[in-house]
PDB file of N, CA and C in Angstrom:
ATOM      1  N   UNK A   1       0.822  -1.208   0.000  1.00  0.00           N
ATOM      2  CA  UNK A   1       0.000   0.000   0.000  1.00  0.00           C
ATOM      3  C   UNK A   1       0.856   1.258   0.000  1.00  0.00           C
ATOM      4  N   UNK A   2       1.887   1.241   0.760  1.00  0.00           N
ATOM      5  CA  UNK A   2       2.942   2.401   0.783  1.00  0.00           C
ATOM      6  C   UNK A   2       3.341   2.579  -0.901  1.00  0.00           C
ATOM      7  N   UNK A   3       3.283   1.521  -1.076  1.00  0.00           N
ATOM      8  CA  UNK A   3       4.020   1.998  -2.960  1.00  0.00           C
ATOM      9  C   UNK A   3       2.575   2.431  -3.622  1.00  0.00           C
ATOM     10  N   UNK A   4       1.489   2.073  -3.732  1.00  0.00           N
ATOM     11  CA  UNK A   4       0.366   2.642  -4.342  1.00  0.00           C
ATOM     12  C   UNK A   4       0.440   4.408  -3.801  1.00  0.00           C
ATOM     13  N   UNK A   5       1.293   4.386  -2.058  1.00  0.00           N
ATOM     14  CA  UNK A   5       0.356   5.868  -2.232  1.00  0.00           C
ATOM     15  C   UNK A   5       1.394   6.812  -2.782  1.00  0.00           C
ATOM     16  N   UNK A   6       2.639   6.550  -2.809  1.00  0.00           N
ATOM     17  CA  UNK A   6       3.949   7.128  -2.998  1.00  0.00           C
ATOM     18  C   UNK A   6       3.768   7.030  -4.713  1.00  0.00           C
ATOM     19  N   UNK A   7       3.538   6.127  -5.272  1.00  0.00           N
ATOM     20  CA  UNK A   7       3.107   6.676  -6.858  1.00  0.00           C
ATOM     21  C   UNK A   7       2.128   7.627  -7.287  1.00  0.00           C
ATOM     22  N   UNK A   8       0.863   7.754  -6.039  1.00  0.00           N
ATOM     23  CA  UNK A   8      -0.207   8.339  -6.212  1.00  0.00           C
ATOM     24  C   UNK A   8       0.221   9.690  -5.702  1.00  0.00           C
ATOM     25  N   UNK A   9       1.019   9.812  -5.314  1.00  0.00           N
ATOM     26  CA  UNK A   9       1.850  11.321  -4.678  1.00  0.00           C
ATOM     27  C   UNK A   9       2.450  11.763  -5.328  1.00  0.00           C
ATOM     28  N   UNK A  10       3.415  10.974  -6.830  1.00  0.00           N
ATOM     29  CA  UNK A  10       4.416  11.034  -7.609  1.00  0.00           C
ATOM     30  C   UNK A  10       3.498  11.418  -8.796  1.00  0.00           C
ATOM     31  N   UNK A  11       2.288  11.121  -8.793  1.00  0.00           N
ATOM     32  CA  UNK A  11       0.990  11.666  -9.750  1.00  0.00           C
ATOM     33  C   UNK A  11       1.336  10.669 -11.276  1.00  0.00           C
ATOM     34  N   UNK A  12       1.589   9.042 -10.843  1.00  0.00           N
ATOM     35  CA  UNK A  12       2.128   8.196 -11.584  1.00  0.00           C
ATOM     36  C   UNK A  12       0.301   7.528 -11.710  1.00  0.00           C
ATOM     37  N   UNK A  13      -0.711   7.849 -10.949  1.00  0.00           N
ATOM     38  CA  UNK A  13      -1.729   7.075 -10.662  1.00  0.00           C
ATOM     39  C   UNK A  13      -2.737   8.283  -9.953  1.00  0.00           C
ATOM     40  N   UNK A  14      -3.779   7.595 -10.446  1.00  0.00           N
ATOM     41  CA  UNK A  14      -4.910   8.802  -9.540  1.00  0.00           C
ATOM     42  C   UNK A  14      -6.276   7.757  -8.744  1.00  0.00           C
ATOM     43  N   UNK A  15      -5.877   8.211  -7.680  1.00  0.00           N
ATOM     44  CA  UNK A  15      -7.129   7.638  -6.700  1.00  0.00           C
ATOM     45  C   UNK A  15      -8.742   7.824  -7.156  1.00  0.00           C
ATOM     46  N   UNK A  16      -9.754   7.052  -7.116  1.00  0.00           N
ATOM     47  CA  UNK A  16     -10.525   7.085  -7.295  1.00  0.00           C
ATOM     48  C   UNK A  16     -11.809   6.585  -6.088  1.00  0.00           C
ATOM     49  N   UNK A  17     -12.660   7.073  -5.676  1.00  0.00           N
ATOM     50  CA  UNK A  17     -13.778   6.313  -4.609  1.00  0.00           C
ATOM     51  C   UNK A  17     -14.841   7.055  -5.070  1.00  0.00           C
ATOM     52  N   UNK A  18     -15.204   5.525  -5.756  1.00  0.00           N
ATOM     53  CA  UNK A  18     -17.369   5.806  -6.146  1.00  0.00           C
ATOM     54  C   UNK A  18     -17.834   5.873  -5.219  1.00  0.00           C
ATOM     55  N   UNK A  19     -17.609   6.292  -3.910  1.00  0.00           N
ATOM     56  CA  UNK A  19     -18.897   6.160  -3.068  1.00  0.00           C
ATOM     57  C   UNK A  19     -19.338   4.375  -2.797  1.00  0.00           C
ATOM     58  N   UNK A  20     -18.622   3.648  -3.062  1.00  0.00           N
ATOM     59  CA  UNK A  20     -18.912   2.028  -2.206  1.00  0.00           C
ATOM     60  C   UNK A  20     -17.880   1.692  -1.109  1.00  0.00           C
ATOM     61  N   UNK A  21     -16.892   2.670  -0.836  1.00  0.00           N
ATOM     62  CA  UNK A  21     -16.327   1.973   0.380  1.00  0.00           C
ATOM     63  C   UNK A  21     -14.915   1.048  -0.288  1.00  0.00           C
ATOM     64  N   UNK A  22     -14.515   1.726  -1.797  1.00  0.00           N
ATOM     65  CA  UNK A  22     -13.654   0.905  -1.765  1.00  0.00           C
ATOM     66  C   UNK A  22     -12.897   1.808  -2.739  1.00  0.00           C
ATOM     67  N   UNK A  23     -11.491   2.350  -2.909  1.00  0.00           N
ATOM     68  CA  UNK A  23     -10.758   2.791  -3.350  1.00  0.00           C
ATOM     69  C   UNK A  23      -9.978   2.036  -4.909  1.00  0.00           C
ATOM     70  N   UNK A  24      -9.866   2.925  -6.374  1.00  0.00           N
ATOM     71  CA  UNK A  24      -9.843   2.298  -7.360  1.00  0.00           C
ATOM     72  C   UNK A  24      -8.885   3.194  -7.715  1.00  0.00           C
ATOM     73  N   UNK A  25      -7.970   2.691  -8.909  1.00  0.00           N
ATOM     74  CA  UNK A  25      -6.767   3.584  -9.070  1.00  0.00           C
ATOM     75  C   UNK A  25      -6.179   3.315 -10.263  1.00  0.00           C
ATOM     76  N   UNK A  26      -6.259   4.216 -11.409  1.00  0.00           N
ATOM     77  CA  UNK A  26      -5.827   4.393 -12.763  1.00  0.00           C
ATOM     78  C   UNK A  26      -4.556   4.552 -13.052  1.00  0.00           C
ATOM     79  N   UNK A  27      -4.082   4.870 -14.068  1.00  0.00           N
ATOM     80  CA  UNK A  27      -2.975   5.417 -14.564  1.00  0.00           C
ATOM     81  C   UNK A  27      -3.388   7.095 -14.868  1.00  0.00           C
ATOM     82  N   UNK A  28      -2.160   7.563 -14.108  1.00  0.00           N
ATOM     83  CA  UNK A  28      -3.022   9.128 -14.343  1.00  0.00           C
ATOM     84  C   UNK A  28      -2.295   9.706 -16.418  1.00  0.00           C
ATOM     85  N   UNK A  29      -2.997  10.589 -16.845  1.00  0.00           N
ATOM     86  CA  UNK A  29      -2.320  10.912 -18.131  1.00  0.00           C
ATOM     87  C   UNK A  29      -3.071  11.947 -18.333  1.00  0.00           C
ATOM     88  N   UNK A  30      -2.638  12.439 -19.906  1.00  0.00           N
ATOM     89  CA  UNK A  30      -3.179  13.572 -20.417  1.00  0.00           C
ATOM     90  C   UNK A  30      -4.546  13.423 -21.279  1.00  0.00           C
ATOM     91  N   UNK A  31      -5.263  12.165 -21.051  1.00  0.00           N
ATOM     92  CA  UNK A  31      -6.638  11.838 -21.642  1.00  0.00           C
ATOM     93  C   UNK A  31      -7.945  12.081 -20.783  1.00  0.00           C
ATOM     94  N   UNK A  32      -8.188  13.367 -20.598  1.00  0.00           N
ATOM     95  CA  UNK A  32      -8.816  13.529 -19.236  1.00  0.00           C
ATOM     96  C   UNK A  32      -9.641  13.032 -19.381  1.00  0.00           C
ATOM     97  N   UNK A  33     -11.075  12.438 -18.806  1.00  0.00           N
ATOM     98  CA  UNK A  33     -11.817  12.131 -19.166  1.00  0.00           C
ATOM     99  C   UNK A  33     -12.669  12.160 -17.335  1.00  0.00           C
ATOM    100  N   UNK A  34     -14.524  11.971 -17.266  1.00  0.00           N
ATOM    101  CA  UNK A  34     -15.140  11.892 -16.394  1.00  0.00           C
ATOM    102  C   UNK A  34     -15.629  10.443 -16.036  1.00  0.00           C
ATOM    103  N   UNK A  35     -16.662  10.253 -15.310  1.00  0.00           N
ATOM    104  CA  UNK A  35     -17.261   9.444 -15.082  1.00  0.00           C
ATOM    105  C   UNK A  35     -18.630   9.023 -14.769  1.00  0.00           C
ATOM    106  N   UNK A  36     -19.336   8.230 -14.995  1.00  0.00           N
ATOM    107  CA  UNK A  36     -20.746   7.734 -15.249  1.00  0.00           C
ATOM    108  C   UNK A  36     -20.665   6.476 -14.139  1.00  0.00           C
ATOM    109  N   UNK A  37     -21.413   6.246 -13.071  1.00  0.00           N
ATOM    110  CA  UNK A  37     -21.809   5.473 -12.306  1.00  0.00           C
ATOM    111  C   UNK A  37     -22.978   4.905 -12.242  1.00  0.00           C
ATOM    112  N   UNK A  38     -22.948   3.723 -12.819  1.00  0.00           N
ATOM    113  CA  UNK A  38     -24.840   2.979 -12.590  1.00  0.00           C
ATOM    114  C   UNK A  38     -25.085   2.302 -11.759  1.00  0.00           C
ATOM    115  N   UNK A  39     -25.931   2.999 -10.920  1.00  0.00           N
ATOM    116  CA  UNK A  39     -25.819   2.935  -9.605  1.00  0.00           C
ATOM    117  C   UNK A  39     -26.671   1.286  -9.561  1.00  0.00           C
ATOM    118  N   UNK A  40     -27.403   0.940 -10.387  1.00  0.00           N
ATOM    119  CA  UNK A  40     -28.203  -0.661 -10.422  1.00  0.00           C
ATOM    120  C   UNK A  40     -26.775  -1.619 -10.737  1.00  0.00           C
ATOM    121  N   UNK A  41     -26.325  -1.157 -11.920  1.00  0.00           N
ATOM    122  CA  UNK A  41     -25.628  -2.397 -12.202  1.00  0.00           C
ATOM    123  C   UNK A  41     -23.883  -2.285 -11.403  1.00  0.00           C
ATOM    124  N   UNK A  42     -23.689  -1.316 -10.970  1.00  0.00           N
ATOM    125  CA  UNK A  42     -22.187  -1.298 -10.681  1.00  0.00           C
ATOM    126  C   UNK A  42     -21.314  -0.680 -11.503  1.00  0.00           C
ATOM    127  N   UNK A  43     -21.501  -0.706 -13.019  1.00  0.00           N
ATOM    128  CA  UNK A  43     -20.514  -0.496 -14.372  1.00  0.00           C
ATOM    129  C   UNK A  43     -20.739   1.301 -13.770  1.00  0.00           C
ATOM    130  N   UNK A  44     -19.156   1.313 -13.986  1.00  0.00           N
ATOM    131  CA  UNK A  44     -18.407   2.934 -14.406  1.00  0.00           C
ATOM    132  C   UNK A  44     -17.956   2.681 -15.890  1.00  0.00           C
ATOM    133  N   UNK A  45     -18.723   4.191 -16.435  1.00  0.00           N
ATOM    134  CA  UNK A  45     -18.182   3.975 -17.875  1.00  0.00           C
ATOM    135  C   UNK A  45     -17.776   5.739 -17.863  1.00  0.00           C
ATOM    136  N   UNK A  46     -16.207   5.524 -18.564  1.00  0.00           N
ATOM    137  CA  UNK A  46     -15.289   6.569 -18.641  1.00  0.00           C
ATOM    138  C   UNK A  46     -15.873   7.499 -19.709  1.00  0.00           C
ATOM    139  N   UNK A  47     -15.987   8.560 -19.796  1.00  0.00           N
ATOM    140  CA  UNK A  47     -16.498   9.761 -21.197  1.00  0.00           C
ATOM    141  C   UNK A  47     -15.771  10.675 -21.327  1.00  0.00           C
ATOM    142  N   UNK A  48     -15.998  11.507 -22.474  1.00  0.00           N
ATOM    143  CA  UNK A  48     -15.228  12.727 -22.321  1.00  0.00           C
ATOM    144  C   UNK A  48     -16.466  13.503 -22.985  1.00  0.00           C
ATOM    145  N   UNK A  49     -16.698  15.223 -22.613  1.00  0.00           N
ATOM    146  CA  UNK A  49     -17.632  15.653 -23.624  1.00  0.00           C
ATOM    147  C   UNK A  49     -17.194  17.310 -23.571  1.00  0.00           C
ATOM    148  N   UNK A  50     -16.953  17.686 -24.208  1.00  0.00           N
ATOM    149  CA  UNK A  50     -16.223  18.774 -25.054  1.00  0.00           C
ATOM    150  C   UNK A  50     -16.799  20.000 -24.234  1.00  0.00           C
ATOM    151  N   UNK A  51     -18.108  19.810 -24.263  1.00  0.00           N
ATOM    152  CA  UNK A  51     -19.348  20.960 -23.991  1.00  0.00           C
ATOM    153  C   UNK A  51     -19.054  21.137 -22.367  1.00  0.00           C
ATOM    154  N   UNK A  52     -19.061  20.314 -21.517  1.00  0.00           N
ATOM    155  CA  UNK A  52     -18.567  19.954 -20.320  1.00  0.00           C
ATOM    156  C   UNK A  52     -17.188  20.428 -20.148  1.00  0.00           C
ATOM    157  N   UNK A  53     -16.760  20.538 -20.641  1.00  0.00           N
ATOM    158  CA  UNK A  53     -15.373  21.085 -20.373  1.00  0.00           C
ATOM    159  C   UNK A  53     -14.746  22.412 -20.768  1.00  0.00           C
ATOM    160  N   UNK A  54     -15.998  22.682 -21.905  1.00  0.00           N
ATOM    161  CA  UNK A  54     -15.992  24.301 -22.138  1.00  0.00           C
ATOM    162  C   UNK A  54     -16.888  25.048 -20.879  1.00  0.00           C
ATOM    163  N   UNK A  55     -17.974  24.230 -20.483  1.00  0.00           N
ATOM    164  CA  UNK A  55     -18.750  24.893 -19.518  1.00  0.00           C
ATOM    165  C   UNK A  55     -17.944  24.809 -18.166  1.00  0.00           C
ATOM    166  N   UNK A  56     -17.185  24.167 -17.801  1.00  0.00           N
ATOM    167  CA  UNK A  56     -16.780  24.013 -16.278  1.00  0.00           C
ATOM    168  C   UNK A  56     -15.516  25.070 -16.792  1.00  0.00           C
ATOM    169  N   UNK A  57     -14.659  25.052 -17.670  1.00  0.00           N
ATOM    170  CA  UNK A  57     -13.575  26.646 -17.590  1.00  0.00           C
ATOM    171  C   UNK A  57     -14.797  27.849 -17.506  1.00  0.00           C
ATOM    172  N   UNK A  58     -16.063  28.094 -18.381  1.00  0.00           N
ATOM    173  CA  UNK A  58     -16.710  29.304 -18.255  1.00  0.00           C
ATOM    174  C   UNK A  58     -17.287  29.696 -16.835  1.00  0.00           C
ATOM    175  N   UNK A  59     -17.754  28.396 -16.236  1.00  0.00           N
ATOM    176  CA  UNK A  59     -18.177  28.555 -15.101  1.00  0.00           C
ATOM    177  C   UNK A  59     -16.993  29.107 -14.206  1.00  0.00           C
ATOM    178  N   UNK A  60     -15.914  28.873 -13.943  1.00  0.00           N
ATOM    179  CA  UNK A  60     -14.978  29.090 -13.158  1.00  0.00           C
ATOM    180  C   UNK A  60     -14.322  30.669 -13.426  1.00  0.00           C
ATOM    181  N   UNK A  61     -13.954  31.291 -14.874  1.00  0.00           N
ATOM    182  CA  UNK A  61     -14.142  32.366 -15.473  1.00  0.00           C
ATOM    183  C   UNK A  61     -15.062  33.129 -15.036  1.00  0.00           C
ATOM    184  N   UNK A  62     -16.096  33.117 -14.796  1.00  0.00           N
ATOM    185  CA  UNK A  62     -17.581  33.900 -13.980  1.00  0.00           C
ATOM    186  C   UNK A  62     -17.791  33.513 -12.651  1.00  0.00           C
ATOM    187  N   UNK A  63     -16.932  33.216 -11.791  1.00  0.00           N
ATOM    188  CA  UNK A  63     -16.686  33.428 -10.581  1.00  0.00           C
ATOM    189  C   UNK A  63     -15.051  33.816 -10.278  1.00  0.00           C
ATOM    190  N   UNK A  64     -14.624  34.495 -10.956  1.00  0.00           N
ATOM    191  CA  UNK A  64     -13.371  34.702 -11.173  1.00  0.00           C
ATOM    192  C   UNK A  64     -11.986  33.680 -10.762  1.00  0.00           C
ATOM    193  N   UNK A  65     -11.876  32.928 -11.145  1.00  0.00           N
ATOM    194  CA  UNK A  65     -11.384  31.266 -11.247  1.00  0.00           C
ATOM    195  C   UNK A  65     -10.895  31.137 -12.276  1.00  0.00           C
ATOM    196  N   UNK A  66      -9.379  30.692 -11.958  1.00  0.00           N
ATOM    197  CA  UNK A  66      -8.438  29.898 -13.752  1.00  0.00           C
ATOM    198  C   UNK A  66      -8.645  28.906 -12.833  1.00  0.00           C
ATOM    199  N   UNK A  67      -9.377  27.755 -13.516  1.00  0.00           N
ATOM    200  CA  UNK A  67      -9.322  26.564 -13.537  1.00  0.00           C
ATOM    201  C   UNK A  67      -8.302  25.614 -13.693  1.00  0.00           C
ATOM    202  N   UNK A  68      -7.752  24.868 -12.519  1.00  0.00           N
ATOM    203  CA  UNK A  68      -6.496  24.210 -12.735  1.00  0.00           C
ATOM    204  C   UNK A  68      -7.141  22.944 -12.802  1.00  0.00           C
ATOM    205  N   UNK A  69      -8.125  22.023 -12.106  1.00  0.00           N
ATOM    206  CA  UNK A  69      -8.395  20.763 -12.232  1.00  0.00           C
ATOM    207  C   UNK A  69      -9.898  20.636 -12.045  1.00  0.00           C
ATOM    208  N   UNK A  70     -10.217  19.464 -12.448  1.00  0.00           N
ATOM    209  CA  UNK A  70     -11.813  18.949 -11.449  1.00  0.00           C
ATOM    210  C   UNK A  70     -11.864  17.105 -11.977  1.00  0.00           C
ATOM    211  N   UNK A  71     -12.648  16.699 -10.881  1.00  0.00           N
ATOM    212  CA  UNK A  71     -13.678  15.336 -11.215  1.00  0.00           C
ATOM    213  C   UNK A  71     -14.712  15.663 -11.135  1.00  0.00           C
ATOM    214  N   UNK A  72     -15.496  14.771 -12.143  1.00  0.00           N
ATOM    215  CA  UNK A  72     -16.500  14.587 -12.363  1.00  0.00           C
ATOM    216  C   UNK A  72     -17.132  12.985 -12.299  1.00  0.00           C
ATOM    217  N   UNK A  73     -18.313  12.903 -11.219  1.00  0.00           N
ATOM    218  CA  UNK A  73     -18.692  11.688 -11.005  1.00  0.00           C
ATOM    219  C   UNK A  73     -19.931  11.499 -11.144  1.00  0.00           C
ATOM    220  N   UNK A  74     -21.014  11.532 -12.149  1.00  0.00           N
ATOM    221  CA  UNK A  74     -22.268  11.523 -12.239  1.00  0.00           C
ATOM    222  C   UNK A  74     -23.166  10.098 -11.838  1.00  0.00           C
ATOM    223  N   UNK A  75     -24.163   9.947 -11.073  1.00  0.00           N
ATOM    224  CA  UNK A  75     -24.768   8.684 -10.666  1.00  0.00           C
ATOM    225  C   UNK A  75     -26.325   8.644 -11.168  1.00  0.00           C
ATOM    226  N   UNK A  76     -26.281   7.295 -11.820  1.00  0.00           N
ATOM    227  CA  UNK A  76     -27.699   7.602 -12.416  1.00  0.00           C
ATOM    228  C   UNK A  76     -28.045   5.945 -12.638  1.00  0.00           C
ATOM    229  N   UNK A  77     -29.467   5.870 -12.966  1.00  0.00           N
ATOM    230  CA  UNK A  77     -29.610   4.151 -13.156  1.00  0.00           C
ATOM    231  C   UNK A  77     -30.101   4.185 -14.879  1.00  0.00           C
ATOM    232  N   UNK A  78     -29.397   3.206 -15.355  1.00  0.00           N
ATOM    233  CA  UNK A  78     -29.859   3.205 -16.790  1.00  0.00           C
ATOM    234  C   UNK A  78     -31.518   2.792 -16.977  1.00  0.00           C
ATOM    235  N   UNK A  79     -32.200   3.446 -18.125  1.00  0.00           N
ATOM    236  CA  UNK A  79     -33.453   3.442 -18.606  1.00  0.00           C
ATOM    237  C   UNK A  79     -33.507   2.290 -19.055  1.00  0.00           C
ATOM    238  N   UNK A  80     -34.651   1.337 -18.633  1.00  0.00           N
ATOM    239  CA  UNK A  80     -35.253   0.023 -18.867  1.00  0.00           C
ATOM    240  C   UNK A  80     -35.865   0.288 -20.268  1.00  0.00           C
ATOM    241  N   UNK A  81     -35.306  -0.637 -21.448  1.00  0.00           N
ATOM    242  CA  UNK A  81     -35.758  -0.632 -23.100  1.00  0.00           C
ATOM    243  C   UNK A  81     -35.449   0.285 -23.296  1.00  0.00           C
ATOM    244  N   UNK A  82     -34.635   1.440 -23.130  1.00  0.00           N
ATOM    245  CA  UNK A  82     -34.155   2.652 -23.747  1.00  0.00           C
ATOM    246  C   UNK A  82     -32.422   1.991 -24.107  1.00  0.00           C
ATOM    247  N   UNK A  83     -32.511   2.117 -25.241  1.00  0.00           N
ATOM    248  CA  UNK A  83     -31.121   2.248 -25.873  1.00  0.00           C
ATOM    249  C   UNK A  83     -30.671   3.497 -25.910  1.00  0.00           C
ATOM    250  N   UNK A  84     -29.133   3.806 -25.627  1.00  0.00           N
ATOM    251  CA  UNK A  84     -28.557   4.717 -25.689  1.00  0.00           C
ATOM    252  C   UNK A  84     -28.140   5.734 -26.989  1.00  0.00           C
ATOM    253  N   UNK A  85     -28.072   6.521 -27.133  1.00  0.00           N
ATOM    254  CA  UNK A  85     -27.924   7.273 -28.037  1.00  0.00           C
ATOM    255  C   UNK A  85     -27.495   8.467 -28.131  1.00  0.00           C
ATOM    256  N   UNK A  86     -26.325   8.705 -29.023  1.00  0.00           N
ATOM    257  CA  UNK A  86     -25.520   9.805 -28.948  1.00  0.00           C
ATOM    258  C   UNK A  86     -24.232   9.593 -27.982  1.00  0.00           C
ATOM    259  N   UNK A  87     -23.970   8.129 -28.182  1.00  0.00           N
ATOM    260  CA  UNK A  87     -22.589   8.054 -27.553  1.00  0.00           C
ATOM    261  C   UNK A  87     -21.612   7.929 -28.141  1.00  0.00           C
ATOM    262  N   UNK A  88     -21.613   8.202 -29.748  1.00  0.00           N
ATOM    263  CA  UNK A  88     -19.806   8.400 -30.946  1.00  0.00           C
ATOM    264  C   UNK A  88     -19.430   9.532 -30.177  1.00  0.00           C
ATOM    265  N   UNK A  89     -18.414   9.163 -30.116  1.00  0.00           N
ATOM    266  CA  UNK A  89     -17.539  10.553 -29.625  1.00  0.00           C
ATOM    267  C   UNK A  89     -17.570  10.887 -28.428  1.00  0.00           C
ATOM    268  N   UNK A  90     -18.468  10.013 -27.635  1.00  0.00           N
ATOM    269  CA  UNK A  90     -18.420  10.585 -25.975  1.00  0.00           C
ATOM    270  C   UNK A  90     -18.078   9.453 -24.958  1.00  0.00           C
ATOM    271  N   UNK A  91     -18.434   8.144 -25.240  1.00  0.00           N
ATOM    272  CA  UNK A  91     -17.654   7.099 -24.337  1.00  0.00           C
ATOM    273  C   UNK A  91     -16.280   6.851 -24.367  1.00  0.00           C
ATOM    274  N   UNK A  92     -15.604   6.997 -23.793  1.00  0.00           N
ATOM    275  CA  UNK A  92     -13.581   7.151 -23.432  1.00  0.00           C
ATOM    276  C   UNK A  92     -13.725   5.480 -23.594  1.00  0.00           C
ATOM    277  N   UNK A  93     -14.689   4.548 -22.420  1.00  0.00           N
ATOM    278  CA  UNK A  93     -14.624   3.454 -21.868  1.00  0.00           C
ATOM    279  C   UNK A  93     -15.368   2.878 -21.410  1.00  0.00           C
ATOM    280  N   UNK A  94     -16.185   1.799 -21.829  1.00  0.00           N
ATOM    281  CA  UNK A  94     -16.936   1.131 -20.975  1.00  0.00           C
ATOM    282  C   UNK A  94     -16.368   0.140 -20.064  1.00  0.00           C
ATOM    283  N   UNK A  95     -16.638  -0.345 -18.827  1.00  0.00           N
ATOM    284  CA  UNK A  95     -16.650  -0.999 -17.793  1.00  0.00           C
ATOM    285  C   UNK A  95     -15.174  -0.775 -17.746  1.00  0.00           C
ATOM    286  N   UNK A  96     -15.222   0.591 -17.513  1.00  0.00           N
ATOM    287  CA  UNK A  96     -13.808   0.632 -16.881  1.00  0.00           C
ATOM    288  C   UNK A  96     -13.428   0.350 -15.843  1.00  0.00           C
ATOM    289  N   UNK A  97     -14.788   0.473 -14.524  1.00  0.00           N
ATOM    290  CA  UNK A  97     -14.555  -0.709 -13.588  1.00  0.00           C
ATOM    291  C   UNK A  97     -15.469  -1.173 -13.210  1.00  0.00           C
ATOM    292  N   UNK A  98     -15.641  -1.839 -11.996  1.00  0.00           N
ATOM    293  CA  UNK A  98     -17.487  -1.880 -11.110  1.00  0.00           C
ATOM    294  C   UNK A  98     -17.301  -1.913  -9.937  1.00  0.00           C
ATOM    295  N   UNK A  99     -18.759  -1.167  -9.656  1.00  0.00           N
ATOM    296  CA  UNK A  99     -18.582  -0.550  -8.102  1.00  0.00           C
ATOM    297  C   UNK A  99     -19.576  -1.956  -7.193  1.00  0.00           C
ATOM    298  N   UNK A 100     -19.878  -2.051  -6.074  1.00  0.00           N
ATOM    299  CA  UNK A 100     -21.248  -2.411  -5.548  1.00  0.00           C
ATOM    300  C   UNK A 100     -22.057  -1.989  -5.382  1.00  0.00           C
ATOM    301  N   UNK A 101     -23.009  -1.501  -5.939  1.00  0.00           N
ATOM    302  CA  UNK A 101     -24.173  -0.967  -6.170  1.00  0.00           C
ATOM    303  C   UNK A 101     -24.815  -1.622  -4.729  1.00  0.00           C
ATOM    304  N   UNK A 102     -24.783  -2.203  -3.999  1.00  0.00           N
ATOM    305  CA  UNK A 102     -25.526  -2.350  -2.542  1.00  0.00           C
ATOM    306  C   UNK A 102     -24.712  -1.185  -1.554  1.00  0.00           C
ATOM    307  N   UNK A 103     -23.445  -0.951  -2.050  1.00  0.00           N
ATOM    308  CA  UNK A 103     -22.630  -0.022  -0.931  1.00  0.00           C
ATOM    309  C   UNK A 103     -22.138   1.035  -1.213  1.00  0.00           C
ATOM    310  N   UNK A 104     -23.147   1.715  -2.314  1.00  0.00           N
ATOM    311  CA  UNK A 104     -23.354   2.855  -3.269  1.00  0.00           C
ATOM    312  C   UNK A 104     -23.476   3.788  -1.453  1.00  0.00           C
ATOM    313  N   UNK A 105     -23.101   5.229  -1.238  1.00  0.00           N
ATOM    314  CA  UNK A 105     -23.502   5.810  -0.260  1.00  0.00           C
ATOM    315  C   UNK A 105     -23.642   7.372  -1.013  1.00  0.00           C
TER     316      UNK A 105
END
């Protein structure tokens, strides 16, 4: 664990906690990207969306803020017979990991 946190200090790796009580940990890089949590099934799926990232510098700009970083962790349960749509260009990753959706908090 000492070497996970000493890389995660060295910014070789970036910590992650969905909210289940259990700590997850990437490779950190220059592909920023957010996150999508379904809170039924467990699946985190990685995105990126352009509009989101123009709006969070404007937002920060109009509270007088240069924006150096942020996460983004959105939680939602997928729509029963609804297929998704409008995800070219915006999923980074599916099941990039899974959470427990019983120890969702």
């Amino acid at each position: 664990y000492r070497t996970v946190r000493l890389f995660e200090e060295a910014g070789v790796v970036e910590k992650h906690d969905f909210g289940d009580g259990r700590s997850r940990y990437e490779e950190a890089g220059d592909d920023h990207h957010d996150h999508l949590i379904d809170t039924r099934t467990g699946e985190v799926i990685e995105f990126f969306d352009a509009e989101i990232e123009r709006l969070k510098t404007e937002i920060a700009q109009r509270l007088g803020f240069e924006l150096i970083g942020h996460k983004l962790e959105l939680y939602g349960k997928s729509i029963d017979g609804v297929e998704p749509t409008g995800r070219e260009g915006l999923v980074f990753k599916r099941h990039a990991a899974r959470v427990d959706p019983d120890n969702l908090s």
